[in-house]
PDB file of N, CA and C in Angstrom:
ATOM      1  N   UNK A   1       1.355  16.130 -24.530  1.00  0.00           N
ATOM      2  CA  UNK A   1       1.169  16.044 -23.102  1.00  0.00           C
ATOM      3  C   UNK A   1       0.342  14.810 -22.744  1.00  0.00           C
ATOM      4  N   UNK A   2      -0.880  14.655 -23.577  1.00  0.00           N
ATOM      5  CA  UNK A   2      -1.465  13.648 -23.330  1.00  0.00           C
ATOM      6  C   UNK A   2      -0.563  12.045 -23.093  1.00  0.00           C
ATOM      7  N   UNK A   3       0.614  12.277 -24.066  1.00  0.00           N
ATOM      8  CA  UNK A   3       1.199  10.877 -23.998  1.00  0.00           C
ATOM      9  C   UNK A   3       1.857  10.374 -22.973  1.00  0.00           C
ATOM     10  N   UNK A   4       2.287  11.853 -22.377  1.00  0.00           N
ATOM     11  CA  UNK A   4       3.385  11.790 -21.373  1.00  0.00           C
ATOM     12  C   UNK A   4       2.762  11.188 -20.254  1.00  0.00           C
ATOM     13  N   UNK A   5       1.289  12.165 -20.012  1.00  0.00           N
ATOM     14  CA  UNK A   5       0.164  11.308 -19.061  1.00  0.00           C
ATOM     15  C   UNK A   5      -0.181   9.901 -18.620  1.00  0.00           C
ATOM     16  N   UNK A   6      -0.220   9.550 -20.251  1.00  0.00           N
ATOM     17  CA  UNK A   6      -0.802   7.950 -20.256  1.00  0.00           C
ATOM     18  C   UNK A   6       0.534   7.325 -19.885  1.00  0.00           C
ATOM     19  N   UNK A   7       1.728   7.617 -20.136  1.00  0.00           N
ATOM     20  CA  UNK A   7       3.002   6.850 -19.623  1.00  0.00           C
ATOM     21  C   UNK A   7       3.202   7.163 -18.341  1.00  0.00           C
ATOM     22  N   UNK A   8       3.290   8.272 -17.907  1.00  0.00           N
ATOM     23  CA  UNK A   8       3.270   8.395 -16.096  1.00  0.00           C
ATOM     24  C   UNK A   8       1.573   7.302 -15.941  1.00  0.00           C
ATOM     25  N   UNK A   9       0.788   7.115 -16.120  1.00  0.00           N
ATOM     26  CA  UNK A   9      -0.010   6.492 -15.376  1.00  0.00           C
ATOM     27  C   UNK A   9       0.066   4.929 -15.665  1.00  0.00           C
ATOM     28  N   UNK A  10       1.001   4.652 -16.757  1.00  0.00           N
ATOM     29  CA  UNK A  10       0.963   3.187 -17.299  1.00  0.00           C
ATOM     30  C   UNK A  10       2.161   2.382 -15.929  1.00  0.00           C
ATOM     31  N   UNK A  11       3.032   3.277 -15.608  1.00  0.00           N
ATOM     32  CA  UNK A  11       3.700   2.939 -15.020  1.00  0.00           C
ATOM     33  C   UNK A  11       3.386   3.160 -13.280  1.00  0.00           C
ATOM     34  N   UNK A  12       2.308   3.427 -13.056  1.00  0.00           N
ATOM     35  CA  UNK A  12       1.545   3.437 -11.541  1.00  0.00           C
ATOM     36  C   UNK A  12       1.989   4.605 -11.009  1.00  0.00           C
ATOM     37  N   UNK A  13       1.840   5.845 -12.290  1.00  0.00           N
ATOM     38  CA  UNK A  13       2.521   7.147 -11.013  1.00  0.00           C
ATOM     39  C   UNK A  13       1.512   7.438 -10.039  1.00  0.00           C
ATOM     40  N   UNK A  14       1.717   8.299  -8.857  1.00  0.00           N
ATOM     41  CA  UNK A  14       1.199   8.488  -7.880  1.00  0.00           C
ATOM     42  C   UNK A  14       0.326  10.039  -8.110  1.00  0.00           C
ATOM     43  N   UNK A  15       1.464  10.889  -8.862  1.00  0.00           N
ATOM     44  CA  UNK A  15       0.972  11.953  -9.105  1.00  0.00           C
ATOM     45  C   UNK A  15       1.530  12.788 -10.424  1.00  0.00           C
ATOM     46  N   UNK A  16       1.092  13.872 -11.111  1.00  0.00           N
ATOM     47  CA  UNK A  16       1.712  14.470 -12.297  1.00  0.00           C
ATOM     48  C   UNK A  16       1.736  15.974 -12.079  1.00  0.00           C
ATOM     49  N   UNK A  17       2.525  16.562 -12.295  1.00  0.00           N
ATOM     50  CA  UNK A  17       2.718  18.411 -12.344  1.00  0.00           C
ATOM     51  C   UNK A  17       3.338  18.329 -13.369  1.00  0.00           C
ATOM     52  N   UNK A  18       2.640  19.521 -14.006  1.00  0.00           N
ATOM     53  CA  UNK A  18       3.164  20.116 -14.878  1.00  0.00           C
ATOM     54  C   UNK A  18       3.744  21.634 -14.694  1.00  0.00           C
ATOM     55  N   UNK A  19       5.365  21.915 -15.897  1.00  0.00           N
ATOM     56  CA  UNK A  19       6.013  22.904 -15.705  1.00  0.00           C
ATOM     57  C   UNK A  19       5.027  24.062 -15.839  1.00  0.00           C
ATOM     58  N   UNK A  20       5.647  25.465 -15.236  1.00  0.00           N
ATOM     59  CA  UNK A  20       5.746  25.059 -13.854  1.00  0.00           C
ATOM     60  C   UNK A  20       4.943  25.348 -12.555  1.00  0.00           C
ATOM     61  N   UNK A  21       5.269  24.398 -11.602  1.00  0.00           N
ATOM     62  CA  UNK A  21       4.494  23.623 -11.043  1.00  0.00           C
ATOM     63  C   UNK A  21       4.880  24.525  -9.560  1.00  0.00           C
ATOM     64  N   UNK A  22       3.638  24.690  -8.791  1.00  0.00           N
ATOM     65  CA  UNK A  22       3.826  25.353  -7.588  1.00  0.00           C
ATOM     66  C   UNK A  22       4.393  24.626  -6.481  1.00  0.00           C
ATOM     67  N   UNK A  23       5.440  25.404  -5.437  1.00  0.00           N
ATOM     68  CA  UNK A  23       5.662  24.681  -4.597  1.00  0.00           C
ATOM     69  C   UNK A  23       4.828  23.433  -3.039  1.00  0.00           C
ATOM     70  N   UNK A  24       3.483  24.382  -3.120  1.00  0.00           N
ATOM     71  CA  UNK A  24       2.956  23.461  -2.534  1.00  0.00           C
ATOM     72  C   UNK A  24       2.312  22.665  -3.551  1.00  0.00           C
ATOM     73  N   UNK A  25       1.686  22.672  -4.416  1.00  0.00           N
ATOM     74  CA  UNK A  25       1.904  21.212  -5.164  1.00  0.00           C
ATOM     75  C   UNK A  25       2.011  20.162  -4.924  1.00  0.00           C
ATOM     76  N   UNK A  26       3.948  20.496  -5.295  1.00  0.00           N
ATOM     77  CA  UNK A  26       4.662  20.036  -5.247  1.00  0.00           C
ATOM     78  C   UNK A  26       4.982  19.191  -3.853  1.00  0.00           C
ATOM     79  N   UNK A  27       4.816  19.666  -2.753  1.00  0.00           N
ATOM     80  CA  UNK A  27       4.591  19.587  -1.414  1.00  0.00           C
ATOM     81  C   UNK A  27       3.441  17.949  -1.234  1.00  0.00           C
ATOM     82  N   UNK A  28       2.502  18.524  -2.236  1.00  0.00           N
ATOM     83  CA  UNK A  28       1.686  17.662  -1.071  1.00  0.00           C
ATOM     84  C   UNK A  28       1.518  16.587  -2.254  1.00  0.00           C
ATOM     85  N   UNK A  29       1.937  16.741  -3.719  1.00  0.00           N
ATOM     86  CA  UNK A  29       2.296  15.257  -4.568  1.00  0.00           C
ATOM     87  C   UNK A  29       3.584  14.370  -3.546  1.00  0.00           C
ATOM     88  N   UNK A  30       4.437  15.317  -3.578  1.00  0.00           N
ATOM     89  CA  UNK A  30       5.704  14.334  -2.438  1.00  0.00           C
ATOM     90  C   UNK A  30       4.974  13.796  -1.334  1.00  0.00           C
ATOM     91  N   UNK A  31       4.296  14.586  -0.145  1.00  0.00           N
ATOM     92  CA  UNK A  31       3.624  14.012   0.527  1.00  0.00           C
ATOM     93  C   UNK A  31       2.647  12.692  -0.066  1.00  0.00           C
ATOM     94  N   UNK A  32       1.959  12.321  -0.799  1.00  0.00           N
ATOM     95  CA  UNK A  32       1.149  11.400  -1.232  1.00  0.00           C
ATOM     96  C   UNK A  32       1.949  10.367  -1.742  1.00  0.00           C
ATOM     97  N   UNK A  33       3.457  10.720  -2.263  1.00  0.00           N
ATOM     98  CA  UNK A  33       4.109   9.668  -3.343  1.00  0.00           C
ATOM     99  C   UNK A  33       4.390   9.183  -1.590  1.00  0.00           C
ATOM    100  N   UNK A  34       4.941   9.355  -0.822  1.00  0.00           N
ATOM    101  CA  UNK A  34       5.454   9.035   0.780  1.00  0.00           C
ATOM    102  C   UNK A  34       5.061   7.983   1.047  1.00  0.00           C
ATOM    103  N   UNK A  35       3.048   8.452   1.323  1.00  0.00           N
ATOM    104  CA  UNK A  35       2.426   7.999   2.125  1.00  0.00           C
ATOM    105  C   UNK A  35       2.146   6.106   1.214  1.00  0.00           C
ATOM    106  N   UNK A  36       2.555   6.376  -0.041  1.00  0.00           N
ATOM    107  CA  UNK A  36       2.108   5.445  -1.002  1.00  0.00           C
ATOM    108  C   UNK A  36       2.952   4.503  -0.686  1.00  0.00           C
ATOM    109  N   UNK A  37       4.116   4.876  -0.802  1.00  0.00           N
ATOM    110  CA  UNK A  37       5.305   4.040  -0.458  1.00  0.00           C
ATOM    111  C   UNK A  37       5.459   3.625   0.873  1.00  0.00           C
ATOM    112  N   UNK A  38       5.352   4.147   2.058  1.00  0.00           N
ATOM    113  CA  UNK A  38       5.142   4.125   3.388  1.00  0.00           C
ATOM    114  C   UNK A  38       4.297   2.456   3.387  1.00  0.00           C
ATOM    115  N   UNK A  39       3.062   2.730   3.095  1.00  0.00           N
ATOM    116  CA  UNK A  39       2.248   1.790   2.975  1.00  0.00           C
ATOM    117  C   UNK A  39       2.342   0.305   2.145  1.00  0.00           C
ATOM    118  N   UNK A  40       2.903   0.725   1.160  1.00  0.00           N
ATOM    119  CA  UNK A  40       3.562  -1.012   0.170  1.00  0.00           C
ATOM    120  C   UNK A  40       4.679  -1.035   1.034  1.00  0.00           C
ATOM    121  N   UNK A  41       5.762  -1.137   1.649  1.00  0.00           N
ATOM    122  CA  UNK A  41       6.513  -1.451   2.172  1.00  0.00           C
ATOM    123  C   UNK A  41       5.593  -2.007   3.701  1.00  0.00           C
ATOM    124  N   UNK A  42       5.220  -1.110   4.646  1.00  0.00           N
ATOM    125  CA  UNK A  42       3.857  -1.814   5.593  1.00  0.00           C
ATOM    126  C   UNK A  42       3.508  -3.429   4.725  1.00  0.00           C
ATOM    127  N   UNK A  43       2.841  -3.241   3.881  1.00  0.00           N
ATOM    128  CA  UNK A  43       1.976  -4.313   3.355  1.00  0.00           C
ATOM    129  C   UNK A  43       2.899  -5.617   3.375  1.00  0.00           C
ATOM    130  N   UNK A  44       4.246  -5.405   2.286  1.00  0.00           N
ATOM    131  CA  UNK A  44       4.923  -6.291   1.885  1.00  0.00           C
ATOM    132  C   UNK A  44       5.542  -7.089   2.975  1.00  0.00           C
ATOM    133  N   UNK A  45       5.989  -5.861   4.337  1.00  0.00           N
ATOM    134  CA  UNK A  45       6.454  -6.610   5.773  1.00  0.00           C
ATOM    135  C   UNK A  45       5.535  -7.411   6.443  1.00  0.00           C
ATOM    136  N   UNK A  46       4.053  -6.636   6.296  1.00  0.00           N
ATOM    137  CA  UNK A  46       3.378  -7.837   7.033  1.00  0.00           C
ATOM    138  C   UNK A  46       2.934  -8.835   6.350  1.00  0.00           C
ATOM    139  N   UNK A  47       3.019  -8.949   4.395  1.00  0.00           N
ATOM    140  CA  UNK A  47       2.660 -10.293   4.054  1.00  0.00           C
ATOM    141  C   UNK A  47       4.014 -11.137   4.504  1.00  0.00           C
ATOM    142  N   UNK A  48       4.977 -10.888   4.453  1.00  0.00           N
ATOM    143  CA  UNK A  48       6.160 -11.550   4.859  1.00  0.00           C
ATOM    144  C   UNK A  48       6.389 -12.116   6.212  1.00  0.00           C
ATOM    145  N   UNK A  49       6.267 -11.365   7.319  1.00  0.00           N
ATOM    146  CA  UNK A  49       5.694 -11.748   8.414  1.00  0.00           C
ATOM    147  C   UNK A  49       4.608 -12.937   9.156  1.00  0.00           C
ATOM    148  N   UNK A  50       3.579 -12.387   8.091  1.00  0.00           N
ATOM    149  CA  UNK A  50       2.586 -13.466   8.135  1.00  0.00           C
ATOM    150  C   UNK A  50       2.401 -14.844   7.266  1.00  0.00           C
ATOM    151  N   UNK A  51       3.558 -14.761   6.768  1.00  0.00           N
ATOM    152  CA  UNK A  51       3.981 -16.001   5.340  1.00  0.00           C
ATOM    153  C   UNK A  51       4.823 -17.057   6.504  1.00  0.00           C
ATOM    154  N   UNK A  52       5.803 -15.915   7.152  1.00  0.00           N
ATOM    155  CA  UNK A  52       6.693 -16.823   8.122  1.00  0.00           C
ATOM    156  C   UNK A  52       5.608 -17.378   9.140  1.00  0.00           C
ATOM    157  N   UNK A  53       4.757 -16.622   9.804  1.00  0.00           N
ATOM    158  CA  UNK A  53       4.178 -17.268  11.362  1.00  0.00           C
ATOM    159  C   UNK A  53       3.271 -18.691  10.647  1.00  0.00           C
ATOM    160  N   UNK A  54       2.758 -18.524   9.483  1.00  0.00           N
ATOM    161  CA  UNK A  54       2.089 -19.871   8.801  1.00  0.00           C
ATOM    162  C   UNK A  54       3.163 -20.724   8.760  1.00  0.00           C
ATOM    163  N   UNK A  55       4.267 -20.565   8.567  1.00  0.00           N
ATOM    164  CA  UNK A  55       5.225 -21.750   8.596  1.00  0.00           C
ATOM    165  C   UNK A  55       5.774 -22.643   9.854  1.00  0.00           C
ATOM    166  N   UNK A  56       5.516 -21.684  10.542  1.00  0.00           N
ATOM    167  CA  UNK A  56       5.770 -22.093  12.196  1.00  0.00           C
ATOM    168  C   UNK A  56       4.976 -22.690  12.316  1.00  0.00           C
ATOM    169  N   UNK A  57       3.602 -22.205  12.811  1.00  0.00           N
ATOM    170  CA  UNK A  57       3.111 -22.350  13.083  1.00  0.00           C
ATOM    171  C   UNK A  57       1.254 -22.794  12.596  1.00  0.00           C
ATOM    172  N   UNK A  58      -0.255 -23.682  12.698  1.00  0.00           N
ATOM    173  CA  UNK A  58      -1.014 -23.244  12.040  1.00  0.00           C
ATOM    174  C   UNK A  58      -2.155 -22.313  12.423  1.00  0.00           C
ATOM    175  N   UNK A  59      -2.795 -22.170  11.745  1.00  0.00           N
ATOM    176  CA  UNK A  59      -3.701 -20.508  11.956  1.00  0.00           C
ATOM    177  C   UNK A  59      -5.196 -20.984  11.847  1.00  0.00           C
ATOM    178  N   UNK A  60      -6.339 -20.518  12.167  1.00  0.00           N
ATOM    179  CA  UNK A  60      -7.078 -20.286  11.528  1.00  0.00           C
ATOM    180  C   UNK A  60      -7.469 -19.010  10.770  1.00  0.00           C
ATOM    181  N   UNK A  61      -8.050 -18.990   9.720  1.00  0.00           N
ATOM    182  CA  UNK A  61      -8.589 -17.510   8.815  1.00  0.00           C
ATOM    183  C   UNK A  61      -9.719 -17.401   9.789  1.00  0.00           C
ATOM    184  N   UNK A  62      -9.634 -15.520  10.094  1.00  0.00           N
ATOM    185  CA  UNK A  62     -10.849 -15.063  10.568  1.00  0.00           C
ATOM    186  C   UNK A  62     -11.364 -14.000   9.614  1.00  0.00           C
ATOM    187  N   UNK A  63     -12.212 -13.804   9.273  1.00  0.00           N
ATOM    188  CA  UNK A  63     -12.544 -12.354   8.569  1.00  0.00           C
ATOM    189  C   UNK A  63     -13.583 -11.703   9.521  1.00  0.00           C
ATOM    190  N   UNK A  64     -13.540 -10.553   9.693  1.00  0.00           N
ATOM    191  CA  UNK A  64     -14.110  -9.559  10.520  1.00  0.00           C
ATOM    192  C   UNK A  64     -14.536  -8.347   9.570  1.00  0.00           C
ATOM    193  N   UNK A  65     -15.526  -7.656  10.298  1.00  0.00           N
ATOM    194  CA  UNK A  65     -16.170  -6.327   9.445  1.00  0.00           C
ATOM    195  C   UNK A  65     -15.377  -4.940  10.262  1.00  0.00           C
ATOM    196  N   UNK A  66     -14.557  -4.042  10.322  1.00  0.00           N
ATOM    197  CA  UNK A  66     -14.057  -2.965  10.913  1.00  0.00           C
ATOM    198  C   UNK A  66     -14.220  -1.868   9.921  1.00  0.00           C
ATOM    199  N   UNK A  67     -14.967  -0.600  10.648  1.00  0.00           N
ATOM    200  CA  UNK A  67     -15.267   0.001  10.080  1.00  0.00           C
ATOM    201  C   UNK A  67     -15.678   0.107   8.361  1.00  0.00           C
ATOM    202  N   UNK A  68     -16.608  -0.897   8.027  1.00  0.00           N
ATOM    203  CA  UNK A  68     -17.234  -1.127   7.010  1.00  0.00           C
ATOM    204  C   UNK A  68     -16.379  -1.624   5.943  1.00  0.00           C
ATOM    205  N   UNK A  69     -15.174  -2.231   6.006  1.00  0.00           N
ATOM    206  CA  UNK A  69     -14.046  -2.614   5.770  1.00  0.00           C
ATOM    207  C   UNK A  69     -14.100  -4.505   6.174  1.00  0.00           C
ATOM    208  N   UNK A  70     -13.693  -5.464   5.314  1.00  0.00           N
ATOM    209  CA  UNK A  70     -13.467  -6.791   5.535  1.00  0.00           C
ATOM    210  C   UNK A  70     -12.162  -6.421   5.846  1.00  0.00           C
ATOM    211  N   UNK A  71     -11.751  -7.130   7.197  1.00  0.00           N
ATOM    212  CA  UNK A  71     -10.396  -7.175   7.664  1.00  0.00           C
ATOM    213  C   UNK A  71     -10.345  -8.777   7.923  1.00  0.00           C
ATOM    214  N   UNK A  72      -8.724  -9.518   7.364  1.00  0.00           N
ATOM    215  CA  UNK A  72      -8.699 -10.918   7.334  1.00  0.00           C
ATOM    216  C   UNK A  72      -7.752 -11.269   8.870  1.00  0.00           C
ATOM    217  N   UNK A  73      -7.848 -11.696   9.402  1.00  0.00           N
ATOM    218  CA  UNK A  73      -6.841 -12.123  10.496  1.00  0.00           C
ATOM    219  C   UNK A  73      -6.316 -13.574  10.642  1.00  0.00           C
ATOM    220  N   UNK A  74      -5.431 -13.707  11.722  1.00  0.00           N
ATOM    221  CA  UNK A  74      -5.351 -15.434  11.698  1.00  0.00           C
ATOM    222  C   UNK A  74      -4.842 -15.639  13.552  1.00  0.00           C
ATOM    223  N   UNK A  75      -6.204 -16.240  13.932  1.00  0.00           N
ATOM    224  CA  UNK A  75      -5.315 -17.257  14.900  1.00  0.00           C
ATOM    225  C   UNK A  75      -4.911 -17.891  14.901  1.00  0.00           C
ATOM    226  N   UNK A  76      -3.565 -18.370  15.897  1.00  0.00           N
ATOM    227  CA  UNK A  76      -2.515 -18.667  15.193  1.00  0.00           C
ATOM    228  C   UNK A  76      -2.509 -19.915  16.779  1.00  0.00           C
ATOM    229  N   UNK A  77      -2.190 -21.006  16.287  1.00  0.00           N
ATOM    230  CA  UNK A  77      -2.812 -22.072  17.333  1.00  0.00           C
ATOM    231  C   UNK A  77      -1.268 -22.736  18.192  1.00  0.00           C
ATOM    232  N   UNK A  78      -1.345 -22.795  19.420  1.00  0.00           N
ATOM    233  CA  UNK A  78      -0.059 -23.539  19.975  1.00  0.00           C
ATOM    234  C   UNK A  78       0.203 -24.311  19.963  1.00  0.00           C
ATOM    235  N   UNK A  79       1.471 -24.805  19.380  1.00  0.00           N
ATOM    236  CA  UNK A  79       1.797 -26.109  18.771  1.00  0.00           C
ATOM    237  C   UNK A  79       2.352 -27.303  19.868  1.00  0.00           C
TER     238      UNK A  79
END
C-alpha cells in the first residue's frame, strides 16, 4: 500500500481512498480533485491572457498586499 501511495503522490494526486471507500468520501475527494482543476485551468487562462495584453501592449508590475497575500498586477499603459 505504501507504494501505491508514494506513486499516487509522485504523480500530483489530489486525493487517495482506499477499498472500500465511503460514498461521501468519495464525494468530497471528487469535490477537491474539481476545485483543483477548476483553478489550474483559471491560472493557465489568465497567464495566457496576460502573456497576450504584454504583447499589445506595455505594463507596469504592481505588487500589492490583499488579505495578507502578495498579489502581482499590471498597469497596462495606452499606447
Amino acid at each position: 500500500m505504501t507504494n501505491m501511495l508514494s506513486k499516487a503522490f509522485e504523480i500530483n494526486a489530489v486525493d487517495y481512498l482506499l477499498k472500500p471507500f465511503d460514498p461521501q468520501l468519495f464525494q468530497t475527494a471528487f469535490n477537491r480533485a474539481k476545485a483543483q482543476v477548476r483553478q489550474l485551468s483559471n491560472d493557465s487562462i489568465n497567464r495566457r491572457l496576460q502573456n497576450l495584453l504584454e504583447t499589445l501592449h506595455p505594463s507596469i508590475e504592481v505588487l500589492e498586499k490583499v488579505g495578507g497575500k502578495i498579489r502581482r498586477s499590471h498597469i497596462f499603459l495606452a499606447g
